[in-house]
Protein backbone atom coordinates (compact mmCIF):
# COMPACT_ATOMS: atom_id res chain seq x y z
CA UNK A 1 80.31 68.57 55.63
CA UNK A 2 76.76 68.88 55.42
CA UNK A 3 76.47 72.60 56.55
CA UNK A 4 74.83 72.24 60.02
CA UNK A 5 76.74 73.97 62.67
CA UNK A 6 78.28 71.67 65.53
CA UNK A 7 76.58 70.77 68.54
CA UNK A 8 77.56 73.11 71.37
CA UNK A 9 78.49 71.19 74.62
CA UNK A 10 77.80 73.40 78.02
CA UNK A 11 80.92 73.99 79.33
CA UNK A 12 82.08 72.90 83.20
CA UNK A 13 83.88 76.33 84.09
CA UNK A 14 81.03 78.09 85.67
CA UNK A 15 80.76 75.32 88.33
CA UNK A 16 85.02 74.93 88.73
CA UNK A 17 84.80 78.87 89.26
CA UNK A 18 82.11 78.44 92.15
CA UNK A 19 83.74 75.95 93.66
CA UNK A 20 86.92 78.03 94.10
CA UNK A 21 84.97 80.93 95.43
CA UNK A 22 83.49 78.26 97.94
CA UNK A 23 86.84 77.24 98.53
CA UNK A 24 88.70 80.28 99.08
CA UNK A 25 85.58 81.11 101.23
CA UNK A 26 86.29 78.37 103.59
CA UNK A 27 90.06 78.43 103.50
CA UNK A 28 89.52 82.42 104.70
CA UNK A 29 86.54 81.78 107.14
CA UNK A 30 89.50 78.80 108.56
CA UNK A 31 92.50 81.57 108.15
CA UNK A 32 90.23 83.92 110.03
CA UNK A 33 89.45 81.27 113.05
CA UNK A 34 93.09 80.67 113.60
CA UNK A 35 94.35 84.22 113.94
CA UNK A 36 91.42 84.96 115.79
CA UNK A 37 92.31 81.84 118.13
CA UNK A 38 95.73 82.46 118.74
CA UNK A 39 95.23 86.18 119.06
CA UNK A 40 92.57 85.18 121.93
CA UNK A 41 95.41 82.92 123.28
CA UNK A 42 97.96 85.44 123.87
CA UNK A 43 95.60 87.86 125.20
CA UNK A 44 94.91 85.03 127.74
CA UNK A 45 98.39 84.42 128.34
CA UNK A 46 99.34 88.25 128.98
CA UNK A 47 96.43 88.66 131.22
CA UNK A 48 98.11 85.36 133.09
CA UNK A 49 101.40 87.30 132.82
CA UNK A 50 101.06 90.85 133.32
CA UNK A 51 104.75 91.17 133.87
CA UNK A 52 106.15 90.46 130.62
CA UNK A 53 103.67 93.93 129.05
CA UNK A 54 105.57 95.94 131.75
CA UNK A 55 108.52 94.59 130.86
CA UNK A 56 108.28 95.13 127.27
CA UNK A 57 107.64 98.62 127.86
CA UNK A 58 110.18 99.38 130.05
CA UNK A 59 112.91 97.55 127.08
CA UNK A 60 110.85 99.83 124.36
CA UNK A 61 111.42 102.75 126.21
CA UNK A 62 115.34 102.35 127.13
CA UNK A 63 115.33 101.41 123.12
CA UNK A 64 114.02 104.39 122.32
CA UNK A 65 116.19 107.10 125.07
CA UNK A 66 119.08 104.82 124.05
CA UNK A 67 118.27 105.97 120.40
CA UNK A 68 117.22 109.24 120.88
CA UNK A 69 120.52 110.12 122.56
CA UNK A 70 122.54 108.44 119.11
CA UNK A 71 120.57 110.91 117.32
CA UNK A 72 121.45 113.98 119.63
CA UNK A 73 125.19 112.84 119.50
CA UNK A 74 125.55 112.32 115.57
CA UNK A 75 123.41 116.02 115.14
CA UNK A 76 125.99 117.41 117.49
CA UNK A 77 128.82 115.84 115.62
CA UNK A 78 127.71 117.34 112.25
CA UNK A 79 126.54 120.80 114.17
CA UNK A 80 130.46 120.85 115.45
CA UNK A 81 131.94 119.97 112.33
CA UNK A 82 130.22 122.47 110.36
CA UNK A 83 131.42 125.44 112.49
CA UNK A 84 135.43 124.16 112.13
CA UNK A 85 137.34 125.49 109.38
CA UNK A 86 140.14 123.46 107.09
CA UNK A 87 143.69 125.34 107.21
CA UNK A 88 143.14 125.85 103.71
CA UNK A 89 139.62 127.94 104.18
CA UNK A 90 141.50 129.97 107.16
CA UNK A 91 144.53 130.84 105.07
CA UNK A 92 141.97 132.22 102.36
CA UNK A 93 140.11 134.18 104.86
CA UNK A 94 140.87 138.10 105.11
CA UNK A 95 139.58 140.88 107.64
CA UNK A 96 138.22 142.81 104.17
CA UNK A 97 135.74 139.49 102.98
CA UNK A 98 132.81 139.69 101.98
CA UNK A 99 131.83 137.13 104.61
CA UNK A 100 132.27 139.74 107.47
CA UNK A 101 129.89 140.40 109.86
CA UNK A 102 130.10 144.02 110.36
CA UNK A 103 128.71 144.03 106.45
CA UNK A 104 131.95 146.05 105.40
């Protein structure tokens, strides 16, 4: 080695790392067209088809009494079952408990 420092060759990253931002430009200005497309399609088809909105409400709101009255049933369930006593809790129950409600 003579002591001279080796020649320093510009590198090609900078322009690889512009071309992906140029590419994942495009592929979301392209990703961007097509959901904008088909959401412009549908809208076209449901104004074409008003019946199928109505209908869909009407199913989400059966879906949701339908739920509503699960809920109310399986609250009433645990509401009931919480006020029953096991034999074994009503044989250990006395007129003199602490539990009264006259507080005696």
């Amino acid at each position: 080695m003579n002591g001279r420092r080796p020649v320093r060759r510009p590198s090609r990253r900078p322009r690889r790392r512009k071309n992906q931002r140029l590419e994942q430009v495009i592929l979301g200005a392209l990703a961007a067209t097509v959901v904008l497309s088909l959401a412009a399609s549908v809208l076209r088809w449901l104004a074409a088809h008003p019946w199928t909105v109505a209908a869909a409400l009407l199913a989400a709101a059966a879906g949701a009494r339908a739920w509503r009255r699960r809920e109310a049933a399986r609250w009433d369930q645990v509401r009931a079952s919480g006020l029953r006593y096991a034999l074994g809790q009503l044989d250990g129950l006395h007129h003199r408990g602490s539990s009264s409600r006259c507080g005696t």
